[in-house]
N, C-alpha and C. Protein backbone atom coordinates (compact mmCIF):
# COMPACT_ATOMS: atom_id res chain seq x y z
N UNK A 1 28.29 -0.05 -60.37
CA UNK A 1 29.17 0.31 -61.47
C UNK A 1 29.46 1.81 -61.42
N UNK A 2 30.49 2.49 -62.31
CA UNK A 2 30.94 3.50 -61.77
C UNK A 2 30.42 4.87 -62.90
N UNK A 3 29.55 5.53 -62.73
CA UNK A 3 28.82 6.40 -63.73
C UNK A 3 28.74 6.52 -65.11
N UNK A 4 30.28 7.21 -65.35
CA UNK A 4 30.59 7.30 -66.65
C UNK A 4 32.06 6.48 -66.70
N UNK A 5 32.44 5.15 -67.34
CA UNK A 5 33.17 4.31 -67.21
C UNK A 5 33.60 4.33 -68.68
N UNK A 6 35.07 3.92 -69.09
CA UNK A 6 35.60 3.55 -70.29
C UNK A 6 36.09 2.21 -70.38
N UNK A 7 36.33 1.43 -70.75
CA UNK A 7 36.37 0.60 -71.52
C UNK A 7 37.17 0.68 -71.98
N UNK A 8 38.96 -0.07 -72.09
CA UNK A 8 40.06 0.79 -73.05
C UNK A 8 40.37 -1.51 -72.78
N UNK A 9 41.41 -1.34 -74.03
CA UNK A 9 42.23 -3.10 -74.21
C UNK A 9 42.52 -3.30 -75.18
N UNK A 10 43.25 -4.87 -75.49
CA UNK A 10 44.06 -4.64 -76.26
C UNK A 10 43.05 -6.25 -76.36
N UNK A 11 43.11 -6.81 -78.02
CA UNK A 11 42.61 -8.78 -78.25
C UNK A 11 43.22 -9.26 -78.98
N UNK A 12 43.83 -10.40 -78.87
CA UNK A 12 44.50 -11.03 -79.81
C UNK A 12 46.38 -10.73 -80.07
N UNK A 13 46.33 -10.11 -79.05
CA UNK A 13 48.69 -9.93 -78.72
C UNK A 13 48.74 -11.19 -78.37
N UNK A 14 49.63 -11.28 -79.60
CA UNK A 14 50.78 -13.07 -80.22
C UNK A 14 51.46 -12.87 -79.44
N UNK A 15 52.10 -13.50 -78.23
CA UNK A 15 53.60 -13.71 -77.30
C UNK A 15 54.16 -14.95 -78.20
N UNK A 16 55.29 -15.22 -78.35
CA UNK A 16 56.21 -16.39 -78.62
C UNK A 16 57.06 -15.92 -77.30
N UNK A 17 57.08 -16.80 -76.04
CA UNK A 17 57.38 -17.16 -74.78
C UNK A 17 57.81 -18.39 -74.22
N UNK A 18 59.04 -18.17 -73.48
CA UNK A 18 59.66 -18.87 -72.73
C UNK A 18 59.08 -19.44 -71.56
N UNK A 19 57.27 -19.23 -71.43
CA UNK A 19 56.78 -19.70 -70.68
C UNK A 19 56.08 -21.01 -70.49
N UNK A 20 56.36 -21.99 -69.80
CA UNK A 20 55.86 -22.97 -69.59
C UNK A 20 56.24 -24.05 -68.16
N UNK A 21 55.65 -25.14 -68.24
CA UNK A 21 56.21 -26.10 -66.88
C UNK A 21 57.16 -26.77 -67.25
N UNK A 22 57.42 -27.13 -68.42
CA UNK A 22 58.19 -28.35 -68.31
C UNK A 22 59.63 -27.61 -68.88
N UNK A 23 60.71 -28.00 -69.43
CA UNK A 23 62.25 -27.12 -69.39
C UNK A 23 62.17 -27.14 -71.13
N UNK A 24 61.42 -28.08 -71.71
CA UNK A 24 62.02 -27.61 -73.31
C UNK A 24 60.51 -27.07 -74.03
N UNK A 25 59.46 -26.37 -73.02
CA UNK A 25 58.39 -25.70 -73.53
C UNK A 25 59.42 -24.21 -73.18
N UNK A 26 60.23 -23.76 -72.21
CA UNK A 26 60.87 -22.73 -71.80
C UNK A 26 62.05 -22.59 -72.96
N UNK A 27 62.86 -23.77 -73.48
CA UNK A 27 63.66 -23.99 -74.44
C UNK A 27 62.82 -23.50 -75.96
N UNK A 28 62.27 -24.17 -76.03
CA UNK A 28 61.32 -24.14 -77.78
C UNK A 28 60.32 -22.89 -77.31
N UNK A 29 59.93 -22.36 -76.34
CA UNK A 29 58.80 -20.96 -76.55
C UNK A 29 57.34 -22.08 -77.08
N UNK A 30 56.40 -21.46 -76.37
CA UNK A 30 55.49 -21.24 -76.79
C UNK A 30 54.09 -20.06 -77.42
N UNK A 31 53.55 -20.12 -77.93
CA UNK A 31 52.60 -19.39 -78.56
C UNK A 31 51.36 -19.48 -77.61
N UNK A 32 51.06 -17.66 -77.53
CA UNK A 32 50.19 -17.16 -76.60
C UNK A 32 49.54 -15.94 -76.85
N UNK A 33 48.11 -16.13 -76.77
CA UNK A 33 46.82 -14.46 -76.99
C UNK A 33 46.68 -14.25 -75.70
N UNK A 34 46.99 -12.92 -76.02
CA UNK A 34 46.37 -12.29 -74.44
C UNK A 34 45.18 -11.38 -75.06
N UNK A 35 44.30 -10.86 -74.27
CA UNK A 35 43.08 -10.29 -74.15
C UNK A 35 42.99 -9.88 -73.03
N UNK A 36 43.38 -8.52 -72.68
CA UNK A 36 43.41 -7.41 -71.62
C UNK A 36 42.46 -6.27 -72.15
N UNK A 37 41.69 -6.29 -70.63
CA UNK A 37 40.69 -4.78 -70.80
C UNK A 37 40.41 -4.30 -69.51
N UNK A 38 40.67 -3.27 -69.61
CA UNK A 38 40.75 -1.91 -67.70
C UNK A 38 39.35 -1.40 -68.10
N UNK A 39 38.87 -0.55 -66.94
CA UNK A 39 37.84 -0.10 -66.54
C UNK A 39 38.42 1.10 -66.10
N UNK A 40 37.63 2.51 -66.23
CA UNK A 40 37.99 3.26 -65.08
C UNK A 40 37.04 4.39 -65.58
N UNK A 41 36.88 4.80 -64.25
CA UNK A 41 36.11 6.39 -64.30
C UNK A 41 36.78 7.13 -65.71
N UNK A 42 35.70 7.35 -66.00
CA UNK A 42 36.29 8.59 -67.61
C UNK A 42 35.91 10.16 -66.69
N UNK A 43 37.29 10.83 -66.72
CA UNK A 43 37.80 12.31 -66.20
C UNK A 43 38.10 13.04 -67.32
N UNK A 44 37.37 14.38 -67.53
CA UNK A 44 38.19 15.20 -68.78
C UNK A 44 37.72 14.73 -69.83
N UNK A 45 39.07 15.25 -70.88
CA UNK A 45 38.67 15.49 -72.32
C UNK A 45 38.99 14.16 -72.66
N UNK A 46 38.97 13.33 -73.61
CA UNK A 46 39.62 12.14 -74.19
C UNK A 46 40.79 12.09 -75.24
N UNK A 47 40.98 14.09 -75.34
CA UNK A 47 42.15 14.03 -76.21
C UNK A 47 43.61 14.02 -75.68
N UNK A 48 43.89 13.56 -74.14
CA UNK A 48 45.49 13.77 -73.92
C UNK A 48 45.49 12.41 -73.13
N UNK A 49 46.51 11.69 -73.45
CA UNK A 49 46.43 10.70 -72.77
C UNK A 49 46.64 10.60 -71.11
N UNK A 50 47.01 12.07 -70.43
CA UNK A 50 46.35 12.07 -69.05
C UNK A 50 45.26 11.84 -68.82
N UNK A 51 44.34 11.71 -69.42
CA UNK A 51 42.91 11.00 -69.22
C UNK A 51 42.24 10.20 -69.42
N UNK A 52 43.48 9.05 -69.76
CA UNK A 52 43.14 7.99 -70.03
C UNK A 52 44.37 6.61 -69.68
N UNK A 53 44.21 5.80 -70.63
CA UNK A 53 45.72 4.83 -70.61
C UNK A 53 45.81 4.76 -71.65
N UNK A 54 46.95 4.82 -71.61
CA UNK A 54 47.76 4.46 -73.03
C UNK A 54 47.71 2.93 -73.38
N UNK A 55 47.19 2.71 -74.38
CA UNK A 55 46.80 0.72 -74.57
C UNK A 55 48.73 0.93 -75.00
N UNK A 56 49.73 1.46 -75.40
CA UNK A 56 50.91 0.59 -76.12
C UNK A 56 51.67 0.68 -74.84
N UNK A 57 51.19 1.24 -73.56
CA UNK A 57 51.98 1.09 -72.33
C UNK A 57 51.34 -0.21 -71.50
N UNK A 58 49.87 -0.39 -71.99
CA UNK A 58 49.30 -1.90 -71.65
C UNK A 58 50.46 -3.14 -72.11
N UNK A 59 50.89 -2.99 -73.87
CA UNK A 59 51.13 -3.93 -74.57
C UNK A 59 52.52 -4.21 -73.92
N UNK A 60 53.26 -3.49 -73.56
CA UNK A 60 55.04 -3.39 -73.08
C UNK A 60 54.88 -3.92 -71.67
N UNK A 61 53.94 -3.98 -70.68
CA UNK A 61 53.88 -4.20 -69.33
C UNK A 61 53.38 -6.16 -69.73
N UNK A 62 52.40 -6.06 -70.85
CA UNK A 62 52.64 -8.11 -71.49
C UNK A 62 54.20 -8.39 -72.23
N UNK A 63 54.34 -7.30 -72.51
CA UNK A 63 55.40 -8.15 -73.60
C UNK A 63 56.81 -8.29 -72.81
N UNK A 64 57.45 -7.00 -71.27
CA UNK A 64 57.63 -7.73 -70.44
C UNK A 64 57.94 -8.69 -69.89
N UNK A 65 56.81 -8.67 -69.28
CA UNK A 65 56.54 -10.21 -68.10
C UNK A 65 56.69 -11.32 -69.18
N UNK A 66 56.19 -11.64 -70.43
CA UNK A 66 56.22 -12.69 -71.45
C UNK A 66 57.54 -12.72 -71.69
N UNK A 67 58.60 -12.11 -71.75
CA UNK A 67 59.87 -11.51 -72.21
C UNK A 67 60.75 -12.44 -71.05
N UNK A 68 60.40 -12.01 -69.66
CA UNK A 68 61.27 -12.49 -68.58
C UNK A 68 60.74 -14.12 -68.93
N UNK A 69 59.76 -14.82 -69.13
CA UNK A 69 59.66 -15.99 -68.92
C UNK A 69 59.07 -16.75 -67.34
N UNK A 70 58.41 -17.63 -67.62
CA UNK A 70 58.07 -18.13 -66.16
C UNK A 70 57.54 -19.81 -66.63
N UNK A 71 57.20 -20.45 -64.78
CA UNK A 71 57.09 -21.96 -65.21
C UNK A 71 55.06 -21.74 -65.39
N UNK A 72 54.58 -20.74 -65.17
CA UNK A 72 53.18 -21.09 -65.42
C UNK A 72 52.62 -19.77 -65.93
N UNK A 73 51.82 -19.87 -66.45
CA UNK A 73 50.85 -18.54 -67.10
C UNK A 73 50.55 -18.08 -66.17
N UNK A 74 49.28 -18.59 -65.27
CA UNK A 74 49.13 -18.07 -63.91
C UNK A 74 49.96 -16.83 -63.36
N UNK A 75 51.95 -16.88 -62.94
CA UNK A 75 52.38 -16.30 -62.58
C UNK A 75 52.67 -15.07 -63.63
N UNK A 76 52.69 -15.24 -64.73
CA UNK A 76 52.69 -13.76 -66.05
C UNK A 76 51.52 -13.46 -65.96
N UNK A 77 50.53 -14.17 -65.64
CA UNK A 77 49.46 -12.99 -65.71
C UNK A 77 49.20 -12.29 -64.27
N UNK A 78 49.60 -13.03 -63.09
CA UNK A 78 49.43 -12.20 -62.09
C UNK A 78 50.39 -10.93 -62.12
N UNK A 79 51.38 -11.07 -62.67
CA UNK A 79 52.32 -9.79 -62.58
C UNK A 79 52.20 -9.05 -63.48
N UNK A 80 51.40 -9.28 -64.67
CA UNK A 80 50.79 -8.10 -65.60
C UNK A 80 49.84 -7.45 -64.76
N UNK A 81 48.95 -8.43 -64.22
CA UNK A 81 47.21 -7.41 -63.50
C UNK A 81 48.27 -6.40 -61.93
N UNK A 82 49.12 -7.28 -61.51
CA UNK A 82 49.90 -6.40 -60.50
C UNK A 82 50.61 -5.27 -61.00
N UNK A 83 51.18 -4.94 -61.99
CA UNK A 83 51.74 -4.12 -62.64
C UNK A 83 50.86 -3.01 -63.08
N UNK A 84 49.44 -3.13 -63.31
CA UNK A 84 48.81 -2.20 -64.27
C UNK A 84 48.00 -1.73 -62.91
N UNK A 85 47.83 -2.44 -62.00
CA UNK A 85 47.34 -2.05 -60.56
C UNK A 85 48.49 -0.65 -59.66
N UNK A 86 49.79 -1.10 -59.82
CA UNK A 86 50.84 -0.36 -59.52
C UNK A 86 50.33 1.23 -60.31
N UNK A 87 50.68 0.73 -61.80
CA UNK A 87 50.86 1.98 -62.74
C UNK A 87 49.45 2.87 -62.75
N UNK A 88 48.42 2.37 -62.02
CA UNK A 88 46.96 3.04 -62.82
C UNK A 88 46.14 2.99 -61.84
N UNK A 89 46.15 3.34 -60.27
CA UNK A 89 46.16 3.12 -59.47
C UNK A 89 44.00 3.22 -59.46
N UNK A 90 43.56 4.13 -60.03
CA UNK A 90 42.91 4.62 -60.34
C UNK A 90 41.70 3.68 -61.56
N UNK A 91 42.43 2.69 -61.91
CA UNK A 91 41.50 1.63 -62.38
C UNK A 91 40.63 0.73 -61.54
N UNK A 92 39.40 0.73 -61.95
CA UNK A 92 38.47 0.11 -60.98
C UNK A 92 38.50 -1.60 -61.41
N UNK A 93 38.69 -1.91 -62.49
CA UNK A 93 38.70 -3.17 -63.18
C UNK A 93 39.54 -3.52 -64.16
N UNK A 94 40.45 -5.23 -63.97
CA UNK A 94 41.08 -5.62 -65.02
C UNK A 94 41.00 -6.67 -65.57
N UNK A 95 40.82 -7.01 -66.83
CA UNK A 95 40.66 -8.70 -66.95
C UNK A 95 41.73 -8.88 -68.41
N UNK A 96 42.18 -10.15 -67.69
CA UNK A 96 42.88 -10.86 -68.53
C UNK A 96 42.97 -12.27 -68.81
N UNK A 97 42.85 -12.28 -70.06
CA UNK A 97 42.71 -13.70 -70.63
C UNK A 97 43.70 -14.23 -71.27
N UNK A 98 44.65 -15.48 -71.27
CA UNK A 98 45.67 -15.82 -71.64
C UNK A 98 45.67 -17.33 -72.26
N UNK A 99 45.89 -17.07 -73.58
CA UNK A 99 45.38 -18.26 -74.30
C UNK A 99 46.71 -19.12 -74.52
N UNK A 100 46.79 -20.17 -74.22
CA UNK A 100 48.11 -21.09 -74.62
C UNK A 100 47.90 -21.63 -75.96
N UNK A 101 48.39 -21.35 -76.73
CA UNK A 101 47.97 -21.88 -78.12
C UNK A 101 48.72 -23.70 -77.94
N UNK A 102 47.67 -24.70 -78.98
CA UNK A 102 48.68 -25.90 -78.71
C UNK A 102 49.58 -26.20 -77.58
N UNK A 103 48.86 -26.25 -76.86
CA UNK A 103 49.51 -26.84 -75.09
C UNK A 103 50.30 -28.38 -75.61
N UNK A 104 51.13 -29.00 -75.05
CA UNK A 104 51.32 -29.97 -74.79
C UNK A 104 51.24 -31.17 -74.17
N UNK A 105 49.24 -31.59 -74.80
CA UNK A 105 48.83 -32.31 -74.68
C UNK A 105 48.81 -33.11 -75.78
N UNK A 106 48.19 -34.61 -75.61
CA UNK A 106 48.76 -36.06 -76.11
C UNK A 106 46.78 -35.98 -76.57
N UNK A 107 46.27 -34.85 -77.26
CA UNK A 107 45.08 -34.75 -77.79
C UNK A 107 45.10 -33.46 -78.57
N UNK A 108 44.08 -33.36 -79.32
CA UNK A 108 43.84 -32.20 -80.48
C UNK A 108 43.19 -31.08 -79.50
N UNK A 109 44.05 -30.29 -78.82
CA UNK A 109 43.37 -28.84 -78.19
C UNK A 109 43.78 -27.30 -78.74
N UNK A 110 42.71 -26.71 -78.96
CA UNK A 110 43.05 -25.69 -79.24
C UNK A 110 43.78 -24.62 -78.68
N UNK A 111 43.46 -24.56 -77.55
CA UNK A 111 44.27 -23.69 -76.47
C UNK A 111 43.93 -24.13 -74.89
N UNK A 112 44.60 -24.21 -74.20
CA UNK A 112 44.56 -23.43 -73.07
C UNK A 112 44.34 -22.58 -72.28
N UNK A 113 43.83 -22.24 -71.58
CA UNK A 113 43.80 -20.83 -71.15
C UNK A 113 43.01 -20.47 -69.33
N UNK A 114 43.68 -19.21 -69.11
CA UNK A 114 43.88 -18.66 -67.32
C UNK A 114 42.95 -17.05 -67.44
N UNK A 115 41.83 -17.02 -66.56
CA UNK A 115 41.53 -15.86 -66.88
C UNK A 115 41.82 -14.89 -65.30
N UNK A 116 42.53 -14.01 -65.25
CA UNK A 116 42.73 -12.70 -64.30
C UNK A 116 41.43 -11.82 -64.19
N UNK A 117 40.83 -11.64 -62.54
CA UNK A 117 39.89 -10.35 -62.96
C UNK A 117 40.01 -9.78 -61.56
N UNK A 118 40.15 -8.19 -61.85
CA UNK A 118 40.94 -7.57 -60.56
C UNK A 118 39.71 -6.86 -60.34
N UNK A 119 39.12 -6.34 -59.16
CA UNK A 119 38.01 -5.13 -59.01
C UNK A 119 38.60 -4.90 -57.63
N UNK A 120 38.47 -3.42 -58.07
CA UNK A 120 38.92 -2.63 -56.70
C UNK A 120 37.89 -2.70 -55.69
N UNK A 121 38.40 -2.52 -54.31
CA UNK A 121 36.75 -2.60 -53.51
C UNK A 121 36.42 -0.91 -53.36
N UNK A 122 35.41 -0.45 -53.25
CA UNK A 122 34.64 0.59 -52.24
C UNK A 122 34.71 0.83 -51.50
């Protein structure tokens, strides 16, 4: 693990999304929690956000990819963890959890859900 490490994320961001498999879950939107949290060496002071991430530049890189729409969660969450990999090059760890609220199943489920976890190598 990496000495002095932070801990920065966002729990519980509501998507209403055009994401799903079938054409009238993409039509009607569905309801979705994400739960994103980075890792990274803590550099400096903690008062400028050069030394850190900005969590409302986290929230715009989900809201996004949720925004464009896709046929599986899977693919929005790989292009959020690819995106924050791009922007933050410098993060050692990302995890994301993506909850499908009320899936469209023919039973009483609470959610759904795909978990993302990125670690840089050494």
């Amino acid at each position: 693990m990496i000495p002095n490490t932070r801990k920065l994320g966002l729990e519980g961001v509501k998507f209403n999304a055009p994401v799903g498999y079938f054409e009238e879950e993409r039509i009607l939107k569905n309801d979705f929690l994400v739960d994103i949290y980075v890792v990274f060496e803590a550099n400096g002071k903690t008062e400028s956000l050069h030394n850190t991430i900005d969590y409302t530049h986290l929230y715009q890189i989900c809201e996004h990819f949720f925004k464009m729409g896709a046929m599986l969660i899977e693919t929005v969450g790989q292009n959020i963890l690819d995106e924050i990999k791009q922007n933050y090059p410098f993060v050692e760890l990302i995890c994301i959890k993506i909850n499908k609220l009320n899936p469209p199943v023919k039973a009483e489920i609470k959610n759904s859900f795909i978990e993302l976890t990125y670690q840089k190598e050494k």
